[in-house]
C-alpha atoms as a PDB file:
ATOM      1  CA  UNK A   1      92.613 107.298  73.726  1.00  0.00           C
ATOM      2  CA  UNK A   2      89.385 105.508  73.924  1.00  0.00           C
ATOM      3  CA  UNK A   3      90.240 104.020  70.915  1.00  0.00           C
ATOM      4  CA  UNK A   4      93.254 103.009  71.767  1.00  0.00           C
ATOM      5  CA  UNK A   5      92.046 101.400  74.885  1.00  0.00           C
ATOM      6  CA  UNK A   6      89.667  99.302  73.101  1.00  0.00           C
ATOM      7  CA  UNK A   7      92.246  98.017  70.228  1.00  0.00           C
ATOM      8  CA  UNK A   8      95.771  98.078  72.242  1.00  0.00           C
ATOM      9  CA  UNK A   9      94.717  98.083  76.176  1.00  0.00           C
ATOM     10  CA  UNK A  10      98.400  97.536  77.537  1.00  0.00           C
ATOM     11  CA  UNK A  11      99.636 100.302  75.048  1.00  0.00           C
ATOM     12  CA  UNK A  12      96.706 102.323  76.397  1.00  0.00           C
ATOM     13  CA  UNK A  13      97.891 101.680  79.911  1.00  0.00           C
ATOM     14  CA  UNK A  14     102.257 102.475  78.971  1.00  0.00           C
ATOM     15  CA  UNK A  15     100.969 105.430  77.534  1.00  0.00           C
ATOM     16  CA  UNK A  16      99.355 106.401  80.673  1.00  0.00           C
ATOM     17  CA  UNK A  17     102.358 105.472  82.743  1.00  0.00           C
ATOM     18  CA  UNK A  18     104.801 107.479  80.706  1.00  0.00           C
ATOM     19  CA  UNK A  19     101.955 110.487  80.497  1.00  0.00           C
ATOM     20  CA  UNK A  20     102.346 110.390  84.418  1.00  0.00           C
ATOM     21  CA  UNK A  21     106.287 110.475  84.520  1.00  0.00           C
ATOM     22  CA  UNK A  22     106.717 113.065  82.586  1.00  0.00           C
ATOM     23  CA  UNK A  23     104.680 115.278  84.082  1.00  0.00           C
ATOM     24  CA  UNK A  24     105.960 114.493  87.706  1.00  0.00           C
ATOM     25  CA  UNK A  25     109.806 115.402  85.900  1.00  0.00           C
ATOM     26  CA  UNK A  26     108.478 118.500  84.214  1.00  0.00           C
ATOM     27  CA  UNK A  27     106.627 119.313  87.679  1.00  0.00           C
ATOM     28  CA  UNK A  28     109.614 118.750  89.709  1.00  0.00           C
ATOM     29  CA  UNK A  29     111.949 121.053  87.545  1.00  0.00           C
ATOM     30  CA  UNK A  30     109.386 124.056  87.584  1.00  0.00           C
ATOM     31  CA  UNK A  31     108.936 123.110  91.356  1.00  0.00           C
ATOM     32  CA  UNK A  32     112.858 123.456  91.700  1.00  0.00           C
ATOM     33  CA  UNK A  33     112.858 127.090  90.104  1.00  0.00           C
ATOM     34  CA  UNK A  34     109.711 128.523  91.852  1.00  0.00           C
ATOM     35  CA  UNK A  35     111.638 127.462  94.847  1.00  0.00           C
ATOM     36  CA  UNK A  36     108.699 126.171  96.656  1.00  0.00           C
ATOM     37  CA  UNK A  37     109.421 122.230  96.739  1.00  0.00           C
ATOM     38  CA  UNK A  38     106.606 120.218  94.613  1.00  0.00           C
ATOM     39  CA  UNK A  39     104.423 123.237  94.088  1.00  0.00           C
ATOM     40  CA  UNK A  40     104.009 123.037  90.172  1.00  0.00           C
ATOM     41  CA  UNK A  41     104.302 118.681  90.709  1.00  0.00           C
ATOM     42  CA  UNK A  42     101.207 119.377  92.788  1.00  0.00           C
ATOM     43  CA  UNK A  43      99.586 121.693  90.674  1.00  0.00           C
ATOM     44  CA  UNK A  44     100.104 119.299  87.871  1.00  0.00           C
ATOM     45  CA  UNK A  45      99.227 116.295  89.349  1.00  0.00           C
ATOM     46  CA  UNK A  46      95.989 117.519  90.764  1.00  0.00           C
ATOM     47  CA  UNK A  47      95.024 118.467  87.224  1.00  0.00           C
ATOM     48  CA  UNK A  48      96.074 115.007  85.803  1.00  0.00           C
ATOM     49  CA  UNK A  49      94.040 113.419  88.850  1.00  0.00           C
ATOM     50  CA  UNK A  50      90.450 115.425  87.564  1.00  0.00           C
ATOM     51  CA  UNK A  51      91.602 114.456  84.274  1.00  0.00           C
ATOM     52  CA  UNK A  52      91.682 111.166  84.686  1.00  0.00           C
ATOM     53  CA  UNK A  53      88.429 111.134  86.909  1.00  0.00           C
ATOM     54  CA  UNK A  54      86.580 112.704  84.212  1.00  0.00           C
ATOM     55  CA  UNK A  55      87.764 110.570  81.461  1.00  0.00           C
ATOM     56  CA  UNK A  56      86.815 106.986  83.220  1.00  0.00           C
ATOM     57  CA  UNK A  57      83.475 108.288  83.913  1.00  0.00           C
ATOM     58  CA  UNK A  58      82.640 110.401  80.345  1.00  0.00           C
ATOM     59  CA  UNK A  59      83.864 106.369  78.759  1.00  0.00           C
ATOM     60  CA  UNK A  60      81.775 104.184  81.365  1.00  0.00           C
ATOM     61  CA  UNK A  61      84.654 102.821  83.288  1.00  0.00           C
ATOM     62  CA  UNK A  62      83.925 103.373  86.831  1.00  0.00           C
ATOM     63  CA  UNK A  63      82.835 100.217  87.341  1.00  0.00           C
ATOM     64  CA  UNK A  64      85.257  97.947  85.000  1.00  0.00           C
ATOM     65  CA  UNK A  65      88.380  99.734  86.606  1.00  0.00           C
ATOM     66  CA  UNK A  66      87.385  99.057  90.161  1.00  0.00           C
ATOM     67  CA  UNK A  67      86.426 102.290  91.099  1.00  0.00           C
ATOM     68  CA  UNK A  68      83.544 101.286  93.360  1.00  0.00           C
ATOM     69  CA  UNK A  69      83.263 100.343  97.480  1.00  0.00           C
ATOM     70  CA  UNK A  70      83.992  96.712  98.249  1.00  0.00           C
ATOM     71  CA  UNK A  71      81.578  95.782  99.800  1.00  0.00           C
ATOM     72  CA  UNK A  72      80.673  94.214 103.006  1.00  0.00           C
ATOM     73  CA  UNK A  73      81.828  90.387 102.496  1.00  0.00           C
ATOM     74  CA  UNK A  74      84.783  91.676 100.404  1.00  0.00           C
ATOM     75  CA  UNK A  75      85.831  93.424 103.533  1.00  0.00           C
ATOM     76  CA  UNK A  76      85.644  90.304 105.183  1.00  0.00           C
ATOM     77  CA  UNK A  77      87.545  88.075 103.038  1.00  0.00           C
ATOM     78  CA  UNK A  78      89.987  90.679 102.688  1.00  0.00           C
ATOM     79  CA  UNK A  79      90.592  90.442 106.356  1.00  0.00           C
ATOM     80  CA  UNK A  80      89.258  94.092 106.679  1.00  0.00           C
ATOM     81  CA  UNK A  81      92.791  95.341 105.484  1.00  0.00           C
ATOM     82  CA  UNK A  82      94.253  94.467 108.793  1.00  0.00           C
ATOM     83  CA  UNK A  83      97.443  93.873 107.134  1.00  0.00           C
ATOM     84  CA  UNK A  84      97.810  96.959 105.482  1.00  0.00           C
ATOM     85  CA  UNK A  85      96.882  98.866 108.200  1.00  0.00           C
ATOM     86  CA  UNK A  86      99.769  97.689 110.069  1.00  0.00           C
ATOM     87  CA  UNK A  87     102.237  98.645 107.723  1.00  0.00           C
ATOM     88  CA  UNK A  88     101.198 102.291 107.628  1.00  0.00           C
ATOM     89  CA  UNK A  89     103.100 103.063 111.427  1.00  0.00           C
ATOM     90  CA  UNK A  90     106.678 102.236 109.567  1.00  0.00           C
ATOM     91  CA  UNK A  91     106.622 106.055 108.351  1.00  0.00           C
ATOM     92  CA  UNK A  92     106.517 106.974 112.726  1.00  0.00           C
ATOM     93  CA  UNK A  93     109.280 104.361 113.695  1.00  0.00           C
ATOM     94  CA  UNK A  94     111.681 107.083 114.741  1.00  0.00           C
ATOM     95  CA  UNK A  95     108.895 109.787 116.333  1.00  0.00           C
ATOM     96  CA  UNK A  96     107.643 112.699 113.951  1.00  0.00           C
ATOM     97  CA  UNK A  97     109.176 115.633 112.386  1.00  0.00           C
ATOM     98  CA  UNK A  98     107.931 118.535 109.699  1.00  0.00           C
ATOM     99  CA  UNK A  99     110.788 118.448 107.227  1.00  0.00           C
ATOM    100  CA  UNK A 100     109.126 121.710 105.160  1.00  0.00           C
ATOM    101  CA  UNK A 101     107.475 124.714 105.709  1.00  0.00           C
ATOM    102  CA  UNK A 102     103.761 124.743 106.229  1.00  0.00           C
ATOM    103  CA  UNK A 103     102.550 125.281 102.678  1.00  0.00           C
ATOM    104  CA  UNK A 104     105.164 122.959 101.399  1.00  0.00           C
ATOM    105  CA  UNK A 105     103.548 120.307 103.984  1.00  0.00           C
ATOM    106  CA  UNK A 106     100.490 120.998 102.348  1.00  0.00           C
ATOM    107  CA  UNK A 107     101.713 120.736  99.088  1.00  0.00           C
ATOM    108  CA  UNK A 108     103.187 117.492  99.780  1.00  0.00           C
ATOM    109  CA  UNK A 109      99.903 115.935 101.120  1.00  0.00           C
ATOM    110  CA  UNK A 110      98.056 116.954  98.677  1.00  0.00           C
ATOM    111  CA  UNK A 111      99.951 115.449  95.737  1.00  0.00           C
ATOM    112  CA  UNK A 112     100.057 112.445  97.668  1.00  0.00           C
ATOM    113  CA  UNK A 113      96.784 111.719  98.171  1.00  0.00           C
ATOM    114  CA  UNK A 114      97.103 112.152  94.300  1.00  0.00           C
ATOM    115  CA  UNK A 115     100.220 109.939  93.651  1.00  0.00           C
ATOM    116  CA  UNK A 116      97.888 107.521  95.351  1.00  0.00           C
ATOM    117  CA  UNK A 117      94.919 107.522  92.919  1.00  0.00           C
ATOM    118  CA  UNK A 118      97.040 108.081  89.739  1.00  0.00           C
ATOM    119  CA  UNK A 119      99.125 105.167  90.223  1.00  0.00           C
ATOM    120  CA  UNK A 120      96.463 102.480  91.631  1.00  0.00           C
ATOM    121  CA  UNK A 121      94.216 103.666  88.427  1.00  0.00           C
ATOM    122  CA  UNK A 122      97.297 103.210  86.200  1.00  0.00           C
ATOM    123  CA  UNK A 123      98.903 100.076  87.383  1.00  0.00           C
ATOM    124  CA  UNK A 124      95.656  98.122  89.328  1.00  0.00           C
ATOM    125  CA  UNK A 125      93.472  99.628  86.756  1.00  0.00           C
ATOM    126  CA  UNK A 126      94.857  99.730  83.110  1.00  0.00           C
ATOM    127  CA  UNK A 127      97.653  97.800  82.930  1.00  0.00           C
ATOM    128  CA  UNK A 128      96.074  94.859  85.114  1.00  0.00           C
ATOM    129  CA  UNK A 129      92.864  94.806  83.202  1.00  0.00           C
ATOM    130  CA  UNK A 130      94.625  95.431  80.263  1.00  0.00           C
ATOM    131  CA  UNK A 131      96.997  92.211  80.788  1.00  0.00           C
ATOM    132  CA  UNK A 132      94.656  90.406  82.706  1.00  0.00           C
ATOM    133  CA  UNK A 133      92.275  89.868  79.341  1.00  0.00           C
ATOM    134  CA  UNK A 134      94.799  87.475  78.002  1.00  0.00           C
ATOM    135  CA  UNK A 135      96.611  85.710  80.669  1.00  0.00           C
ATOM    136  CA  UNK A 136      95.540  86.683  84.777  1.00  0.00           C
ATOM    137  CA  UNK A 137      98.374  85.396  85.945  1.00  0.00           C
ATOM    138  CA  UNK A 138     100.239  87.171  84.049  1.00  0.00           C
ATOM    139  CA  UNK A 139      99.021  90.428  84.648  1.00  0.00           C
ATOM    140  CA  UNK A 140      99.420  89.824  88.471  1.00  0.00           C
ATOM    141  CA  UNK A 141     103.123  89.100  87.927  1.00  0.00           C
ATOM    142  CA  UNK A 142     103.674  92.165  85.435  1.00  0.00           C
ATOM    143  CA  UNK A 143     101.525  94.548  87.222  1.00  0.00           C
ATOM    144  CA  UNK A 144     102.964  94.301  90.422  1.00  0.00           C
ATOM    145  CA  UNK A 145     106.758  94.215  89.384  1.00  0.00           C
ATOM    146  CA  UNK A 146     106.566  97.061  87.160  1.00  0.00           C
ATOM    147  CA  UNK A 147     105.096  99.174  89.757  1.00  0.00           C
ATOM    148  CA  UNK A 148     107.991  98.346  92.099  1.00  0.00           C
ATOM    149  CA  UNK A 149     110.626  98.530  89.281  1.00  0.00           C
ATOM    150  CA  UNK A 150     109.003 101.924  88.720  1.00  0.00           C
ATOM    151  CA  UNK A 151     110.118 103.662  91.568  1.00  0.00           C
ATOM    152  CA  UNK A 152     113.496 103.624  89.969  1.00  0.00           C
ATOM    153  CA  UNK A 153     113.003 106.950  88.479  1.00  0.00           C
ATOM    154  CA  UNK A 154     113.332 108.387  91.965  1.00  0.00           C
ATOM    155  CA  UNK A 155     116.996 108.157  91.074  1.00  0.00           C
ATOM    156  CA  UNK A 156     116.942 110.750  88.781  1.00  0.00           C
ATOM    157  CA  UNK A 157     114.536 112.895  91.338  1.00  0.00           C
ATOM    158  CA  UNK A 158     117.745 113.186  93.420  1.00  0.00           C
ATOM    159  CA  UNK A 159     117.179 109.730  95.630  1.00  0.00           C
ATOM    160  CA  UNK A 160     120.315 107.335  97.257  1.00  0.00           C
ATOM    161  CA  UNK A 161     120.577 104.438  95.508  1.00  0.00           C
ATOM    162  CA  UNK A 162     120.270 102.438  98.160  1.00  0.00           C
ATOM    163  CA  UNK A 163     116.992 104.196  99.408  1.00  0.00           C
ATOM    164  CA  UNK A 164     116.169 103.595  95.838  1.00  0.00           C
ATOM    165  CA  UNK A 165     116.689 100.049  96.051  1.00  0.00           C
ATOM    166  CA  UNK A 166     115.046  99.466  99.450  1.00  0.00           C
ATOM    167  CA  UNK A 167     112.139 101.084  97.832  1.00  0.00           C
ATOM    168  CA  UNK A 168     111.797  99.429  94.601  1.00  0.00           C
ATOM    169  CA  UNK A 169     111.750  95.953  96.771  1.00  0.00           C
ATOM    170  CA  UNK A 170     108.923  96.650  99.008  1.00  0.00           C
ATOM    171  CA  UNK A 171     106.829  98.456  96.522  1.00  0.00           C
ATOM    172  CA  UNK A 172     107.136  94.852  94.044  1.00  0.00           C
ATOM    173  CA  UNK A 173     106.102  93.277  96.794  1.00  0.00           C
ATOM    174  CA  UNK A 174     103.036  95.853  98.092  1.00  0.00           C
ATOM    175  CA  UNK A 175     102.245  95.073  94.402  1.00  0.00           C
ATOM    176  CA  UNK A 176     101.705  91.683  94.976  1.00  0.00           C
ATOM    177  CA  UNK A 177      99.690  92.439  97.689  1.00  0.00           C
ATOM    178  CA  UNK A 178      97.614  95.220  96.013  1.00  0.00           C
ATOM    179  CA  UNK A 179      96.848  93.458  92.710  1.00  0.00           C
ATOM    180  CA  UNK A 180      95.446  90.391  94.869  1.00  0.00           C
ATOM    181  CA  UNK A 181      93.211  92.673  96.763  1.00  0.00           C
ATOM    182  CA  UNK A 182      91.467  94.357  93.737  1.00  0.00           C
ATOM    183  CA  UNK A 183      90.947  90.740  92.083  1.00  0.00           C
ATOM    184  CA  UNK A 184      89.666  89.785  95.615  1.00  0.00           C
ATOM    185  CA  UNK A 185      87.094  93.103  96.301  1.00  0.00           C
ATOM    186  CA  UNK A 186      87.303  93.732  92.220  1.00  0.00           C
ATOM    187  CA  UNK A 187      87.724  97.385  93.677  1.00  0.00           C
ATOM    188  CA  UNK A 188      91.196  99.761  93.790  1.00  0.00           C
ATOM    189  CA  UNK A 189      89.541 102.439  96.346  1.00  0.00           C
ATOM    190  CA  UNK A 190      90.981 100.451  99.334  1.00  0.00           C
ATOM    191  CA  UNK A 191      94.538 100.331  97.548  1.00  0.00           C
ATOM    192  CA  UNK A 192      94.066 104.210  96.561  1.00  0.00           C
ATOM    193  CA  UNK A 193      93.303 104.991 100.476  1.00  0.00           C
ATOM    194  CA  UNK A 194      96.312 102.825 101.748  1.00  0.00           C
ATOM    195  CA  UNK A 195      98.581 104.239  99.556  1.00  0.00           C
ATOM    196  CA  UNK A 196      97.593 107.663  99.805  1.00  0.00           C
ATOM    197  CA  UNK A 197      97.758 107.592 103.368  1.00  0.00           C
ATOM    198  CA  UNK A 198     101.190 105.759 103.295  1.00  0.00           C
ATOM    199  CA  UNK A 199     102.733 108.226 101.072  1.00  0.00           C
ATOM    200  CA  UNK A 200     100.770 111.498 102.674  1.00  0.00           C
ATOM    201  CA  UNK A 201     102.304 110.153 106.412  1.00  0.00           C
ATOM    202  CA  UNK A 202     106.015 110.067 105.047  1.00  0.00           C
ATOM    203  CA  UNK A 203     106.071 113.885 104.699  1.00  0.00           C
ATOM    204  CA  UNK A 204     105.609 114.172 109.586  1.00  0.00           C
ATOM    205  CA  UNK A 205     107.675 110.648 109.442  1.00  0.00           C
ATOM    206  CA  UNK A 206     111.339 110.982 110.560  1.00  0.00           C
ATOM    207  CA  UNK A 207     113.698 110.771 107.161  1.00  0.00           C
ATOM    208  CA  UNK A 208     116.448 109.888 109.040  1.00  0.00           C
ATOM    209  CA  UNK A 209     117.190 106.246 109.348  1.00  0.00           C
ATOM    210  CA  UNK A 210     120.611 104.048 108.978  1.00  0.00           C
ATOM    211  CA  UNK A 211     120.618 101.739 106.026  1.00  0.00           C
ATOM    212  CA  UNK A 212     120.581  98.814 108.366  1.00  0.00           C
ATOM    213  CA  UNK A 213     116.585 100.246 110.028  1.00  0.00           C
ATOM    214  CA  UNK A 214     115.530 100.909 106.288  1.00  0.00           C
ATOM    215  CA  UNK A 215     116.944  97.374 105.582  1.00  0.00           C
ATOM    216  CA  UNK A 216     114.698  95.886 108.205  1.00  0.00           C
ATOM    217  CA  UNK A 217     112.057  98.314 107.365  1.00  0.00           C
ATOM    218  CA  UNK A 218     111.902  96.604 103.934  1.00  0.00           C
ATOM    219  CA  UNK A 219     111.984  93.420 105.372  1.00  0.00           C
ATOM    220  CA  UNK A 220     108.895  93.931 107.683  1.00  0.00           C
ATOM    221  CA  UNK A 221     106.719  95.185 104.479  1.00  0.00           C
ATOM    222  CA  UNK A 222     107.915  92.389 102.478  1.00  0.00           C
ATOM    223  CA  UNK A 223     106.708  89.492 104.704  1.00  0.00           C
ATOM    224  CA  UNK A 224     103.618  91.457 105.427  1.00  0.00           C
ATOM    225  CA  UNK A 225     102.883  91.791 102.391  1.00  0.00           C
ATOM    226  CA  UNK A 226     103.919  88.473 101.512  1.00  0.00           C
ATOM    227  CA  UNK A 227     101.923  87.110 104.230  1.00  0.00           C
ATOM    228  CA  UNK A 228      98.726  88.651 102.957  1.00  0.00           C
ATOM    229  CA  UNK A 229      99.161  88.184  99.256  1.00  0.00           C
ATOM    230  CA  UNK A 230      99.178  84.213  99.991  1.00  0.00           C
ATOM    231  CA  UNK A 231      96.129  84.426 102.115  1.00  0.00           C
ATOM    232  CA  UNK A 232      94.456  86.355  99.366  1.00  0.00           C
ATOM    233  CA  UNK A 233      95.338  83.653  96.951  1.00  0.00           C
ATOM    234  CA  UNK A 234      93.845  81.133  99.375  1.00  0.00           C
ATOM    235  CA  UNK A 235      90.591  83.168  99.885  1.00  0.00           C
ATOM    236  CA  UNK A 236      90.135  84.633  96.283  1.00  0.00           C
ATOM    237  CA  UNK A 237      89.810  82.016  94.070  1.00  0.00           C
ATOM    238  CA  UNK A 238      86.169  82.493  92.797  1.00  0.00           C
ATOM    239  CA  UNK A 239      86.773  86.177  92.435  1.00  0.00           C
ATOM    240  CA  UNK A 240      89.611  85.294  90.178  1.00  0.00           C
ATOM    241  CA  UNK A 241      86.999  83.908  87.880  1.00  0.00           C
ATOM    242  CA  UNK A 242      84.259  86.726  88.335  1.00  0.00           C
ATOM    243  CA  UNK A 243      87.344  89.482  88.199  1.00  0.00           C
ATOM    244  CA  UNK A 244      87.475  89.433  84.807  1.00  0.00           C
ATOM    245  CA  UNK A 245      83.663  88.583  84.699  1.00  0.00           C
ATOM    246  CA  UNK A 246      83.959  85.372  84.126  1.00  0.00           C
ATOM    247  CA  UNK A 247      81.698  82.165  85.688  1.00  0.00           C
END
């Protein structure tokens, strides 16, 4: 693989992606005859989390995939996530409610916390970077649409279509935002604690809501996100340049 990431980066980095899905759809089906919902897609993930952990560190990469604290200025100029952090209250806009039993709560929160690092790694760390050696730009666009386009396979995990849909929009455009903030801080751990945290909070969030509060819901992370991307844009120019360790 190390290989592979040196020669083909953005096969490196599908490879990765599809390496993830599969094991979430294998997880999911043992999970569904154990009878204890996500058990083995926590077990599984966990182990691809360590994995993965093990293998950017044993090949150097800590540091070249962002997986380092911004630091204090970055903060700064990143508006001290401020934006993010106000998007993370959508999962409470109906009260609170345990929709499993306590382990499967557990269970749930766990593997989150591990959906969050898996997929900032995979999509702000491998396919960016990956992308990003040719044509920035680029990789921005790509990144951040194919981890909202992504989402899609919750379709086939048993998902509405139109939750589906409402989904795949604001996650393109939390993309956007995401991608920006790595080039900005040139680090993923604030995108790996937002999203972890975002996912974790769905499982005591109320599931319940009409098409027409999910539709405005969607809308509300959209602009947010929109909102923040441009301001990153404005205030991460020179860090486009040194992103990619360039002067």
């Amino acid at each position: 693989m190390k290989r592979l990431q040196e020669t083909k980066p953005i096969w490196h980095a599908v490879i990765w992606i599809f390496i993830y899905i599969g094991l979430n759809s294998i997880g999911d089906t043992l999970s569904d005859t154990i009878g204890i919902y996500k058990s083995a897609t926590c077990v599984l993930l966990v182990l691809l989390t360590a994995f993965l952990v093990i293998y950017v560190k044993k090949n150097h990469w800590v540091e070249y995939y962002g997986l380092v604290m911004p630091n204090r200025q970055a903060a700064k100029t990143a508006l001290y996530y401020i934006p993010l952090i106000i998007i993370i209250p959508i999962n409470f806009l109906s009260g609170f409610s345990l929709k499993y039993s306590l382990i499967e709560t557990f269970l749930f929160l766990l593997m989150m916390l591990c959906v969050g690092f898996i997929e900032e790694l995979i999509f702000r760390g491998f396919l960016l970077k990956a992308i990003a050696e040719k044509n920035l730009k680029r990789a921005i666009i790509i990144s951040s649409i194919t981890f909202g386009i992504g989402h899609i396979v919750n379709l086939f995990m048993g998902a509405g279509t139109i939750d589906t849909f409402f989904q795949m929009l604001y996650a393109v455009a939390l993309g956007f935002a995401l991608t920006m903030l790595v080039i900005t801080t040139k680090s993923i751990i604030p995108g790996i604690v937002f999203h972890s945290i975002l996912n974790a909070l769905s499982v005591v969030g109320t599931i319940e809501l009409s098409q027409r509060t999910e539709g405005i819901l969607t809308i509300y992370v959209i602009v947010v996100s929109a909102i923040y991307t441009f301001v990153l844009i404005l205030y991460g120019i020179k860090e486009r340049k040194t992103y990619m360790h360039l002067e």
